[in-house]
C-alpha atoms as a PDB file:
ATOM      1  CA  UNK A   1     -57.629  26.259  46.238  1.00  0.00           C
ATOM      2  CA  UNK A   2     -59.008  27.735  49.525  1.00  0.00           C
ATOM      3  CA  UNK A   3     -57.986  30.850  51.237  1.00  0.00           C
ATOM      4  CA  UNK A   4     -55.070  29.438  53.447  1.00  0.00           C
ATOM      5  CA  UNK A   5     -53.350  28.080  50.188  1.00  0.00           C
ATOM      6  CA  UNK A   6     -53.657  31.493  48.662  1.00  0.00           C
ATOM      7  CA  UNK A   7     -52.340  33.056  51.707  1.00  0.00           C
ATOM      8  CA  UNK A   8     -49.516  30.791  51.965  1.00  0.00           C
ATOM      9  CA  UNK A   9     -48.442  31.334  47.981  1.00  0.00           C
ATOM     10  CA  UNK A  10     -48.788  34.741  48.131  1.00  0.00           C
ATOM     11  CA  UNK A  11     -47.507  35.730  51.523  1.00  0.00           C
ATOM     12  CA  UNK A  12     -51.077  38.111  52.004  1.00  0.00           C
ATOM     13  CA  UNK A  13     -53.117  37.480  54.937  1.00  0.00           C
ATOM     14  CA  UNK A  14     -55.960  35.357  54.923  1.00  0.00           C
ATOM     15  CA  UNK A  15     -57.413  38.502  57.080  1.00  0.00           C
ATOM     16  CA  UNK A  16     -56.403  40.863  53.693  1.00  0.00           C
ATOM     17  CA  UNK A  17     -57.383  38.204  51.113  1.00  0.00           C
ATOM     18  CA  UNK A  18     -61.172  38.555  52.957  1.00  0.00           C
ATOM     19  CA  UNK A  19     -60.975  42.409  53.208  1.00  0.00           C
ATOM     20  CA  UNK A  20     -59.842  42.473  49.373  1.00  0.00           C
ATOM     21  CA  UNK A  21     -63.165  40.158  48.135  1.00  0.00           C
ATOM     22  CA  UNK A  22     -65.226  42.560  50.811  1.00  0.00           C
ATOM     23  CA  UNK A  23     -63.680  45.688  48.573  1.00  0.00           C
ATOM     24  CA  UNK A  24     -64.682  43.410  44.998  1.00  0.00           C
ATOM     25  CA  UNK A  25     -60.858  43.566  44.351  1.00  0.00           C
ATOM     26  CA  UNK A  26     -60.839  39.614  44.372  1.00  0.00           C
ATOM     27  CA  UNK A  27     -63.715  37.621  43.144  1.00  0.00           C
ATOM     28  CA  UNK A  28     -63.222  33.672  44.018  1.00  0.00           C
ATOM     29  CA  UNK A  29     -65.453  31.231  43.116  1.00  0.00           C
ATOM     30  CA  UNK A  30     -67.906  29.519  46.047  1.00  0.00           C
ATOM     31  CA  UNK A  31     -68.098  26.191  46.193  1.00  0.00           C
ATOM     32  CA  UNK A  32     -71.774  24.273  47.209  1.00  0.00           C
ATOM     33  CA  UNK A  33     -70.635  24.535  50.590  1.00  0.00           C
ATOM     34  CA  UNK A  34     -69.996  28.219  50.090  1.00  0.00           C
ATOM     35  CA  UNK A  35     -66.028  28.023  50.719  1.00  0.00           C
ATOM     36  CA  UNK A  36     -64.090  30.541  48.515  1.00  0.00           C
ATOM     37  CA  UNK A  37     -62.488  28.760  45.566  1.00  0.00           C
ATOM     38  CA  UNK A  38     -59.348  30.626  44.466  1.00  0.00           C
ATOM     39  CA  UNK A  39     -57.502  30.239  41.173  1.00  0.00           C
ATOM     40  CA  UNK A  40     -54.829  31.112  39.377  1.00  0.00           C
ATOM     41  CA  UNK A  41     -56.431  34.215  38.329  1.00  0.00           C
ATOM     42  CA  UNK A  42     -57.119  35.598  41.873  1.00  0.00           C
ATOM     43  CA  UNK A  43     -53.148  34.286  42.335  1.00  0.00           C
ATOM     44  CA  UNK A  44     -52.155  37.147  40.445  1.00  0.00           C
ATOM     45  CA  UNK A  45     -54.352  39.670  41.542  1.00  0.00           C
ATOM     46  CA  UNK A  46     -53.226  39.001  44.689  1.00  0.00           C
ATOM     47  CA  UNK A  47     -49.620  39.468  44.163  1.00  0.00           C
ATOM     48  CA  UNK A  48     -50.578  42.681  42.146  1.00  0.00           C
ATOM     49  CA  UNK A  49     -52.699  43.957  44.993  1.00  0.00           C
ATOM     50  CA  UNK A  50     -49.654  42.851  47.236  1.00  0.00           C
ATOM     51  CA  UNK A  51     -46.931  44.754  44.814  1.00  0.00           C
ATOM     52  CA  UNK A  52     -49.605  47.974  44.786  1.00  0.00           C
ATOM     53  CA  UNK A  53     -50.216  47.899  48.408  1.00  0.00           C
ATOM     54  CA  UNK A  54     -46.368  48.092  49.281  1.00  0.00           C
ATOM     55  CA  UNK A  55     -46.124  51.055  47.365  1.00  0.00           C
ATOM     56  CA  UNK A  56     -48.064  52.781  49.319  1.00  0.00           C
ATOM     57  CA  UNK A  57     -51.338  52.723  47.539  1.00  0.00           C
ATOM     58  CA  UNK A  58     -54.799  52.961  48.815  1.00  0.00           C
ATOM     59  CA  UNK A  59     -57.430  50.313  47.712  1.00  0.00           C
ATOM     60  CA  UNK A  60     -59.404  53.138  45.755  1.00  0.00           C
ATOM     61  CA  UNK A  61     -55.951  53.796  43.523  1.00  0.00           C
ATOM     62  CA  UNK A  62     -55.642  49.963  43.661  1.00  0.00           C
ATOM     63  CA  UNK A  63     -59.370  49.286  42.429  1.00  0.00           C
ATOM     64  CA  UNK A  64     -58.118  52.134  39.532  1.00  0.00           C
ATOM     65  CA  UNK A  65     -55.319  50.361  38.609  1.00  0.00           C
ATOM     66  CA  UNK A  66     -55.687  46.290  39.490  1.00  0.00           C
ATOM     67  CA  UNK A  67     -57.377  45.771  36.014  1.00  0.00           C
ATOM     68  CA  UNK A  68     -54.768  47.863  33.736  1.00  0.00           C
ATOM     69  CA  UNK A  69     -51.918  45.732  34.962  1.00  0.00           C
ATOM     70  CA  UNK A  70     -50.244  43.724  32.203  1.00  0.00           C
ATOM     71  CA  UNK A  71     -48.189  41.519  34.832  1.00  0.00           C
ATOM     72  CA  UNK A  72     -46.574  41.151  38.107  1.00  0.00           C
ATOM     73  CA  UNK A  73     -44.321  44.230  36.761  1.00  0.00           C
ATOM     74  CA  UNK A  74     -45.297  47.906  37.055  1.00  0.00           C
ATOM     75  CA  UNK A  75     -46.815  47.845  33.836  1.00  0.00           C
ATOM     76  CA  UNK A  76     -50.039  49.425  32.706  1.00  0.00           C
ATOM     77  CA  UNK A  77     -52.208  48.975  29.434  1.00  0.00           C
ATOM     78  CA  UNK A  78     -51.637  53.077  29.139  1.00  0.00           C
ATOM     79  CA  UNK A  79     -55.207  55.154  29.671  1.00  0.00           C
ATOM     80  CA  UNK A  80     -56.180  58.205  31.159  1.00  0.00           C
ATOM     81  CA  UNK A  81     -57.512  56.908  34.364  1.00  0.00           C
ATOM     82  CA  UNK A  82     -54.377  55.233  35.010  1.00  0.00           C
ATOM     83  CA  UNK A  83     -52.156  58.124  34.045  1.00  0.00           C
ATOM     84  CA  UNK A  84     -54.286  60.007  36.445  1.00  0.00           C
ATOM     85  CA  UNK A  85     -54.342  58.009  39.329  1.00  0.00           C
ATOM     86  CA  UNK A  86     -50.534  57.559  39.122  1.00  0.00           C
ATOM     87  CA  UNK A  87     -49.662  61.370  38.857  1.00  0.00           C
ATOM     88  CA  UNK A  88     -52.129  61.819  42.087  1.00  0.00           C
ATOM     89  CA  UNK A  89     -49.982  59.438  43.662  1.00  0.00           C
ATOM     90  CA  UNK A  90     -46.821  60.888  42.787  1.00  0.00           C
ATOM     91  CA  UNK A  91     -48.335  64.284  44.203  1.00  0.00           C
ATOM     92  CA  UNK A  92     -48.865  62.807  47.253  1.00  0.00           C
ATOM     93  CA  UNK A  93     -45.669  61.421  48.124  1.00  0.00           C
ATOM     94  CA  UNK A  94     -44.172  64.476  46.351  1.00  0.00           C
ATOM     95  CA  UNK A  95     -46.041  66.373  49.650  1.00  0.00           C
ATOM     96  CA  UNK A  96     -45.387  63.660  52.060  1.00  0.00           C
ATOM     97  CA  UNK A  97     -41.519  64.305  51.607  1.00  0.00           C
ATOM     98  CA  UNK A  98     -42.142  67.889  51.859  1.00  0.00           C
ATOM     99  CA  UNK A  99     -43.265  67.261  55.005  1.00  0.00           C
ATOM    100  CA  UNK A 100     -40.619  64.739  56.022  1.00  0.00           C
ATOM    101  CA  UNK A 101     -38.131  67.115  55.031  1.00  0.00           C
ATOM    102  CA  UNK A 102     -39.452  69.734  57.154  1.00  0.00           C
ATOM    103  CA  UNK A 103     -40.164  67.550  59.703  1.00  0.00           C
ATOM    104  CA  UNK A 104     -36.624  66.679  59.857  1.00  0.00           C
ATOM    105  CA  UNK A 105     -35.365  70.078  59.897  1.00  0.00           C
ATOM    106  CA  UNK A 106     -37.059  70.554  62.641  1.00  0.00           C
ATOM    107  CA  UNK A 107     -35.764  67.678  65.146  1.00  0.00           C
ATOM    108  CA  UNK A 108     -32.302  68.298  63.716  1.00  0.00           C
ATOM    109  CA  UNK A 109     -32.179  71.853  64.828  1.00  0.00           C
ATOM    110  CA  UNK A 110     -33.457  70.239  68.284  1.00  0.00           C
ATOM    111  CA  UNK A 111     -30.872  67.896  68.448  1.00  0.00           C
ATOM    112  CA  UNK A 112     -28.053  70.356  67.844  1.00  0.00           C
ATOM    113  CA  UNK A 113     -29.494  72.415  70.562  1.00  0.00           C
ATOM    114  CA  UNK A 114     -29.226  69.506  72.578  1.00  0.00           C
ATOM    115  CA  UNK A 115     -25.802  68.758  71.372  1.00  0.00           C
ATOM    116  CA  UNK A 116     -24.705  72.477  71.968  1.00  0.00           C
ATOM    117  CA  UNK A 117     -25.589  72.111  75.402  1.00  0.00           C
END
């Protein structure tokens, strides 16, 4: 199938489907006339790429993890490099909410100022 079919069973961008080849996360086929030739192989790597990406991953954890996944579930074939790369993750947003919650404190105690006003 060519790009726009992948796009449009998917719901990715035909714009993301070329940037994920470009990072070797999907590998489609050329044909003689050097078109990209997706199957049902890159199908599912793109809906695991999609299901990675909305969780906030970045395409070097995604590259990590794309080949350990059993199926369109958050399921790994358990090794280190995935155990890893997950509890780096989990660090990450563990210091991003950290920072939210401070970040919140912050306006809230302008908005009662405001509100005390």
């Amino acid at each position: 199938m060519k790009i726009g079919e992948l796009a449009r069973r998917t719901g990715v961008s035909e714009r993301m489907l070329r940037y994920y080849e470009q990072e070797g996360l999907l590998q489609p086929v050329r044909t003689e006339s050097g078109y990209r030739d997706y199957g049902a192989a890159q199908i599912q790597a793109a809906q695991r790429i999609r299901m990675l990406s909305a969780a906030g991953l970045k395409i070097e954890t995604i590259r990590i993890l794309l080949p350990c996944i059993l199926d369109n579930q958050p399921r790994f074939v358990p090794c280190n490099e995935v155990r890893a790369a997950l509890r780096q993750e989990v660090e990450k947003l563990d210091e991003k909410l950290r920072n939210l919650g401070e970040s919140r404190q912050i306006v809230a105690s302008f908005l009662d100022g405001v509100e005390a006003v």
